[in-house]
C-alpha atoms as a PDB file:
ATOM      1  CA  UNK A   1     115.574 107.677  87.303  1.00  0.00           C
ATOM      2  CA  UNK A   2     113.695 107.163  83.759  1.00  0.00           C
ATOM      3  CA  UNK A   3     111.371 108.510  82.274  1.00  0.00           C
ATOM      4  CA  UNK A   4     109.493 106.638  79.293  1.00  0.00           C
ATOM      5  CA  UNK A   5     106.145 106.859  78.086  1.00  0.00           C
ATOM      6  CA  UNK A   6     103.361 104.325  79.033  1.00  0.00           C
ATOM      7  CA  UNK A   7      99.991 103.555  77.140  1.00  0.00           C
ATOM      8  CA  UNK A   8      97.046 101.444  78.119  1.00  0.00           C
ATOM      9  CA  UNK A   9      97.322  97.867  76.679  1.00  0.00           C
ATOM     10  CA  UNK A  10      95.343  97.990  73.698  1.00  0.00           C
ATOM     11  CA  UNK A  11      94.751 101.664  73.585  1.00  0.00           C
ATOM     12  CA  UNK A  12      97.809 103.318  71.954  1.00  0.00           C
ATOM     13  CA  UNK A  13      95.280 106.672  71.886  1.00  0.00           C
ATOM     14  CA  UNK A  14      95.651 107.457  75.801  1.00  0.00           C
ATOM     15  CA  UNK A  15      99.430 108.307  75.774  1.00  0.00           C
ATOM     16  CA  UNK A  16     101.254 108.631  79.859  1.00  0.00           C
ATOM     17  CA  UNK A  17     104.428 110.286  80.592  1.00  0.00           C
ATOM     18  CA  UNK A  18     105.877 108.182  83.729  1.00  0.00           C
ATOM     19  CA  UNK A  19     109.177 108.512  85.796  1.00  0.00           C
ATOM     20  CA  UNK A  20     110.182 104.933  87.172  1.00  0.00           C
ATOM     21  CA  UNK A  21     112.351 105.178  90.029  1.00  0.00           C
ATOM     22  CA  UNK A  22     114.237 101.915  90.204  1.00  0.00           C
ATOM     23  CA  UNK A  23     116.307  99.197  92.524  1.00  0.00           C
ATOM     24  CA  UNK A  24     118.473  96.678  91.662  1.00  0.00           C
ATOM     25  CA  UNK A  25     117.368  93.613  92.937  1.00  0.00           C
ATOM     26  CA  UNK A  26     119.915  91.345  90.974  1.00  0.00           C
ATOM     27  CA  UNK A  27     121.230  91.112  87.626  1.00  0.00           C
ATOM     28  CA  UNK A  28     118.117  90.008  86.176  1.00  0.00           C
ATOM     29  CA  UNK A  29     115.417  91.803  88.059  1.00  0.00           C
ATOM     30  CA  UNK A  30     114.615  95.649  88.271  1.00  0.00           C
ATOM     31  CA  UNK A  31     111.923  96.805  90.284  1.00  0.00           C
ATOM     32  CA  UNK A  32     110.680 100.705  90.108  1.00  0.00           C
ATOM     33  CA  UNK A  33     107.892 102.864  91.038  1.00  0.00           C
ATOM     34  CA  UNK A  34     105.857 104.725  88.524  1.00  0.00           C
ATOM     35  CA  UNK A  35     105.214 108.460  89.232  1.00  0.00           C
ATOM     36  CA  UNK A  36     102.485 110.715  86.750  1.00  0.00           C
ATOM     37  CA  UNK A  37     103.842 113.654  85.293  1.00  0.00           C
ATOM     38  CA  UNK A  38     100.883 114.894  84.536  1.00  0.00           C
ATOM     39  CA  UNK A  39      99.849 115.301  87.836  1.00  0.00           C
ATOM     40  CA  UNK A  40     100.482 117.962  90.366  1.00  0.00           C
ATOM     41  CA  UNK A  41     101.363 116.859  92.755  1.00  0.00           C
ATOM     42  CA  UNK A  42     103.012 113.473  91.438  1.00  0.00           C
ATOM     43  CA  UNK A  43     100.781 110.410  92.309  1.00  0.00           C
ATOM     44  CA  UNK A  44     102.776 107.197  92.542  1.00  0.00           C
ATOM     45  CA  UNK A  45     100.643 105.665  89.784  1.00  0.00           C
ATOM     46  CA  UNK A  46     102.266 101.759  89.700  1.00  0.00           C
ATOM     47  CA  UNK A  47     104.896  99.484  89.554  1.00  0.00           C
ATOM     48  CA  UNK A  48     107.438  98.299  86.719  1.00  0.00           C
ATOM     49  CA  UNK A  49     109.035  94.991  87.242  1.00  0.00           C
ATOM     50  CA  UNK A  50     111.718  95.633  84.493  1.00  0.00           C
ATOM     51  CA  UNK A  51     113.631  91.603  83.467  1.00  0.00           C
ATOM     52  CA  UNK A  52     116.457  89.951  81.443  1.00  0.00           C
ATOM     53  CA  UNK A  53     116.163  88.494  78.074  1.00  0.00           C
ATOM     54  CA  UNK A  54     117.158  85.366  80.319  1.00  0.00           C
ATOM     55  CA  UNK A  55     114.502  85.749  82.605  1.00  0.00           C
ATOM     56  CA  UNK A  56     111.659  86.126  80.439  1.00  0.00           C
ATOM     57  CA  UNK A  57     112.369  83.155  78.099  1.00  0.00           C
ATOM     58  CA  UNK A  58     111.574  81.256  81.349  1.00  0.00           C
ATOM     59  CA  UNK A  59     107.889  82.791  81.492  1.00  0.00           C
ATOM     60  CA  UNK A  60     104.961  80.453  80.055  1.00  0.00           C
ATOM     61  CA  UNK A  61     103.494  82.529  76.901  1.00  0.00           C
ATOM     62  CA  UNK A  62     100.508  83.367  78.487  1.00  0.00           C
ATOM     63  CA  UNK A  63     102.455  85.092  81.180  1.00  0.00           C
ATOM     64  CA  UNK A  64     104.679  87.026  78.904  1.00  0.00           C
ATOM     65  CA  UNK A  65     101.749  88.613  77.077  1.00  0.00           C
ATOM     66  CA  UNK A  66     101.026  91.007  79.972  1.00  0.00           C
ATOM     67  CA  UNK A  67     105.041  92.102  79.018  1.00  0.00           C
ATOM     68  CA  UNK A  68     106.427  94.319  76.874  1.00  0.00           C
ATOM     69  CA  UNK A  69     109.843  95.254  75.004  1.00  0.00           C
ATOM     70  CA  UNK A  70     112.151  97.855  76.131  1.00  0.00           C
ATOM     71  CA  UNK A  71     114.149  97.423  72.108  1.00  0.00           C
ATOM     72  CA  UNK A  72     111.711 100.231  70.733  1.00  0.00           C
ATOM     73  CA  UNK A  73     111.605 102.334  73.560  1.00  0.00           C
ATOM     74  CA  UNK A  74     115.734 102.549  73.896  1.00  0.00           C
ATOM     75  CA  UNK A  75     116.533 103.283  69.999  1.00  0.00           C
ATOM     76  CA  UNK A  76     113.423 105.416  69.648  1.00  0.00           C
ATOM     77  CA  UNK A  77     114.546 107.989  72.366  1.00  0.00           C
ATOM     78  CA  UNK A  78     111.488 107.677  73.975  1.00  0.00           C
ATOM     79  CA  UNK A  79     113.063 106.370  77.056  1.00  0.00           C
ATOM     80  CA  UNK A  80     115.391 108.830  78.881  1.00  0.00           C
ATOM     81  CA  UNK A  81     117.246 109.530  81.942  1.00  0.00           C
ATOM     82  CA  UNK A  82     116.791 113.355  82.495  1.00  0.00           C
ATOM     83  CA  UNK A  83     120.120 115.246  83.508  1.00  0.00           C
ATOM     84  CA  UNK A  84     122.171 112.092  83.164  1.00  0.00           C
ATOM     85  CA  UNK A  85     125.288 112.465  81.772  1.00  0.00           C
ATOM     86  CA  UNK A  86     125.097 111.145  77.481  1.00  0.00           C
ATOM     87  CA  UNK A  87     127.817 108.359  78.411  1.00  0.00           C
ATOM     88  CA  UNK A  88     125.763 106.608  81.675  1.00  0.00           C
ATOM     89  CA  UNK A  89     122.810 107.244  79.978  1.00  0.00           C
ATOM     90  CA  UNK A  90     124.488 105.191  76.948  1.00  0.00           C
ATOM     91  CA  UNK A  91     125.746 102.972  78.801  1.00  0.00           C
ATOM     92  CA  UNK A  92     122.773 101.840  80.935  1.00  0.00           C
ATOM     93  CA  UNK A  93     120.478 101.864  77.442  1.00  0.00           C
ATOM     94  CA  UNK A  94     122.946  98.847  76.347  1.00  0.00           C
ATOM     95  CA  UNK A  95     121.547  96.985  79.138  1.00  0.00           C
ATOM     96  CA  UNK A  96     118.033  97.765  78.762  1.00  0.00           C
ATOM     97  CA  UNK A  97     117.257  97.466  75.006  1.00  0.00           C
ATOM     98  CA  UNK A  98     116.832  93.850  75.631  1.00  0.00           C
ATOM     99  CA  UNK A  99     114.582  93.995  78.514  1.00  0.00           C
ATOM    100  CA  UNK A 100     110.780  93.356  79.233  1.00  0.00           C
ATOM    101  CA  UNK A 101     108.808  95.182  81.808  1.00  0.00           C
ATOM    102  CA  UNK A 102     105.276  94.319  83.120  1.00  0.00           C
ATOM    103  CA  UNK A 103     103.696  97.554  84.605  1.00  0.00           C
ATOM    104  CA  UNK A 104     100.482  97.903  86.135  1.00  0.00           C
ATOM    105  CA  UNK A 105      98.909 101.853  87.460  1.00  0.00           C
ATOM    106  CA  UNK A 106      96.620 101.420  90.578  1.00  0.00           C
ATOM    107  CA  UNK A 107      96.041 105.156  89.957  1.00  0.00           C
ATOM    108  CA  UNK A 108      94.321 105.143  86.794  1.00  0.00           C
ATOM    109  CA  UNK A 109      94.472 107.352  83.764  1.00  0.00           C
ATOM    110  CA  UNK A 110      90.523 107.998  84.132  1.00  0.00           C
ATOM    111  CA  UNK A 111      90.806 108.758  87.968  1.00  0.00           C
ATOM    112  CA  UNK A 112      94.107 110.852  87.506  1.00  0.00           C
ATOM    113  CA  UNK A 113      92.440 114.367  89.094  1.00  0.00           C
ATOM    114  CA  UNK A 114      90.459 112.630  91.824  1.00  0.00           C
ATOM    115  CA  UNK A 115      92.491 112.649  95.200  1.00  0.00           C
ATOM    116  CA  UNK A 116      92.746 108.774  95.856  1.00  0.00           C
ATOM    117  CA  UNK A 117      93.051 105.872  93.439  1.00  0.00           C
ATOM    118  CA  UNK A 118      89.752 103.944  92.211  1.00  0.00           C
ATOM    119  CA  UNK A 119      89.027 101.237  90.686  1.00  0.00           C
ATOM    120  CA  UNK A 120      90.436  98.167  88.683  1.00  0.00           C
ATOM    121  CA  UNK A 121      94.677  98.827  88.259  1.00  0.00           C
ATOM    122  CA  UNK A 122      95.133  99.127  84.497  1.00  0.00           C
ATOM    123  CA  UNK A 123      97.961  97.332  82.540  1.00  0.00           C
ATOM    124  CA  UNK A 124     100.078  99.203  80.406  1.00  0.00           C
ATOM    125  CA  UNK A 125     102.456  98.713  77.982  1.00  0.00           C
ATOM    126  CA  UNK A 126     104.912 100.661  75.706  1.00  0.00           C
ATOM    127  CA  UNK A 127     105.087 101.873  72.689  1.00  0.00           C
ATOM    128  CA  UNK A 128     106.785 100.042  69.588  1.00  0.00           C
ATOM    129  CA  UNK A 129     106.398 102.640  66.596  1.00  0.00           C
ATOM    130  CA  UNK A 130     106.703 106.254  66.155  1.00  0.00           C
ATOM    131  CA  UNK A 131     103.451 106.250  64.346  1.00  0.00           C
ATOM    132  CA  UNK A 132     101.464 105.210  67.761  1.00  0.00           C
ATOM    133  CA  UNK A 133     102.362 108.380  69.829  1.00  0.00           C
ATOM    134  CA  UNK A 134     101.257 111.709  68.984  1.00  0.00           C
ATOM    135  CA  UNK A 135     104.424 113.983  68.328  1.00  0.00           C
ATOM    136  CA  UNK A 136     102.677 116.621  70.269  1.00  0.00           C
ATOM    137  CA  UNK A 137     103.105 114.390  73.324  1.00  0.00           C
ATOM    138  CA  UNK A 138     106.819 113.559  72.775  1.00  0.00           C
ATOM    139  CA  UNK A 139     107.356 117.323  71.943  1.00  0.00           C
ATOM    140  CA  UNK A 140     105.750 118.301  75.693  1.00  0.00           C
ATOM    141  CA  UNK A 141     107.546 115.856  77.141  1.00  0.00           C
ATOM    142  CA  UNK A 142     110.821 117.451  75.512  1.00  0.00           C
ATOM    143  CA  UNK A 143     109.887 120.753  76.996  1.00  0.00           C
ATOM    144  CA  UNK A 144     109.479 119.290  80.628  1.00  0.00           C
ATOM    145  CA  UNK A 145     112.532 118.202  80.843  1.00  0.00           C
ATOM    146  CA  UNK A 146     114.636 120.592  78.454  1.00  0.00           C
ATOM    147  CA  UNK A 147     115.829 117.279  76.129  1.00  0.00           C
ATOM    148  CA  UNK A 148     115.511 116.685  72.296  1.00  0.00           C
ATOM    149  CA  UNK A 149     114.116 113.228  71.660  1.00  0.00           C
ATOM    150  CA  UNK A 150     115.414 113.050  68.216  1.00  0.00           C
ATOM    151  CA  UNK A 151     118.634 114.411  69.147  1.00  0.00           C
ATOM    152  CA  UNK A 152     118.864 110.869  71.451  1.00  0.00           C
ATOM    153  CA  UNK A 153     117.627 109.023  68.971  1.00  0.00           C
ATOM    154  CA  UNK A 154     120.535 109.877  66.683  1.00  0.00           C
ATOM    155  CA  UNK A 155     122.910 109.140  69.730  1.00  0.00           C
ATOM    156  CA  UNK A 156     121.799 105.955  70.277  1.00  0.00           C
ATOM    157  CA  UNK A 157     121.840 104.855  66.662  1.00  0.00           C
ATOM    158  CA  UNK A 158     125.332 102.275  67.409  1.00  0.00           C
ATOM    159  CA  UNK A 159     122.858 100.335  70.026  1.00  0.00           C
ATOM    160  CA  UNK A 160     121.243  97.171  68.137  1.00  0.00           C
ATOM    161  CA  UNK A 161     117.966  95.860  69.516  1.00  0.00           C
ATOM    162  CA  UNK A 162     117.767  92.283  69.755  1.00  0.00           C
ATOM    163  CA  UNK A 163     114.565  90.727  68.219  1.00  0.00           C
ATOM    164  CA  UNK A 164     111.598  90.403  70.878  1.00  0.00           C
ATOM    165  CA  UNK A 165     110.925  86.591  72.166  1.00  0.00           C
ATOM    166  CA  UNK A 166     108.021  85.841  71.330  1.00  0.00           C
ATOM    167  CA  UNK A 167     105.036  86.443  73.323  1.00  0.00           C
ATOM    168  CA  UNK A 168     106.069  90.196  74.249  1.00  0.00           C
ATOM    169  CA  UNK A 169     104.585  93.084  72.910  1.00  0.00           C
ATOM    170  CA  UNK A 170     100.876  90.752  72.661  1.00  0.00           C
ATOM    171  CA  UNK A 171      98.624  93.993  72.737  1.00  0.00           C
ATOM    172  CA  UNK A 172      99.912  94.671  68.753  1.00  0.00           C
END
C-alpha cells in the first residue's frame, strides 16, 4: 500500500494523510481506495484512479484539470510505501513519478468525526512544493509510521521526473 498526502484542490492549508490501497487493472490504469489516517477507526474516505503518461495525453484539457502529478510527490518523499523493502519501494517509484491520479473523498475533511459521510465528495489533489505542506504534518506523519521523509528523499535522488503534460496540476 501507499501512503501520500492529499490536499483539497485549491486549498493547500487543509493538509490529509491517506493510505491508497491499490489493484492493477492493466499497465496503464491503477485503481485504489483511500483510507484517513487521521481517523480512528479508518474511514474509507475515496478513490484514486492512478494513469500512464500515455493515458492521460489522451484526456481533453478540461478533463485533465481535475488530475494531478505523481513527479513531486515521488522525488519529494512524500509518497511512501511503509515497511516496504528500499529496493521495491525504488523500484515501483520509477513507475509512478510519471503518473496522474484523479482522487475524489466522499468522506469529507469537514465531516471527518461524524459517523457517516455528508455532503458534496471533495476533489483533492497533491502537493507540488515543499513550501505548501506544513513540516509539522510531514514530521507526524514520520512518527506514524517510524520513516524519515528526508532520508527517502535523498534515496530517491537518481529518479528523474518527467515534465507534467500540460493541463495537470490546474489548481496551482
Amino acid at each position: 500500500y501507499l501512503n501520500g498526502f492529499h490536499f483539497l484542490s485549491g486549498n493547500t492549508s487543509v493538509e490529509l494523510s491517506a493510505n491508497h490501497y491499490c489493484t492493477i487493472l492493466s499497465n496503464d490504469f491503477l485503481q485504489c481506495t483511500v483510507y484517513n489516517t487521521a481517523t480512528t477507526p479508518k474511514h474509507l474516505v475515496g478513490i484514486e484512479y492512478i494513469i500512464s503518461p500515455a493515458l492521460f495525453e489522451t484526456l481533453d484539457l478540461q478533463e485533465r484539470q481535475l488530475w494531478h502529478s505523481h513527479s513531486y510527490e515521488v522525488t519529494s518523499g512524500f509518497l511512501i510505501e511503509p515497511g516496504m523493502p528500499s529496493t521495491i519501494d525504488h523500484t515501483i517509484m520509477e513507475i509512478l513519478v510519471g503518473t496522474y491520479g484523479k482522487t475524489a473523498h466522499t468522506w469529507r475533511y469537514d465531516a471527518k468525526d461524524l459517523p457517516v459521510p455528508i455532503g458534496v465528495p471533495e476533489l483533492v489533489m497533491g502537493y507540488t512544493s515543499d513550501s505548501q505542506i506544513t513540516p509539522e504534518f510531514v514530521t507526524a506523519r514520520d512518527k506514524l509510521f517510524g520513516t524519515n521523509t528526508t532520508a527517502i528523499k535523498e534515496s530517491r535522488k537518481d529518479i528523474c521526473a518527467p515534465e507534467v503534460i500540460e493541463g495537470a496540476d490546474s489548481w496551482k
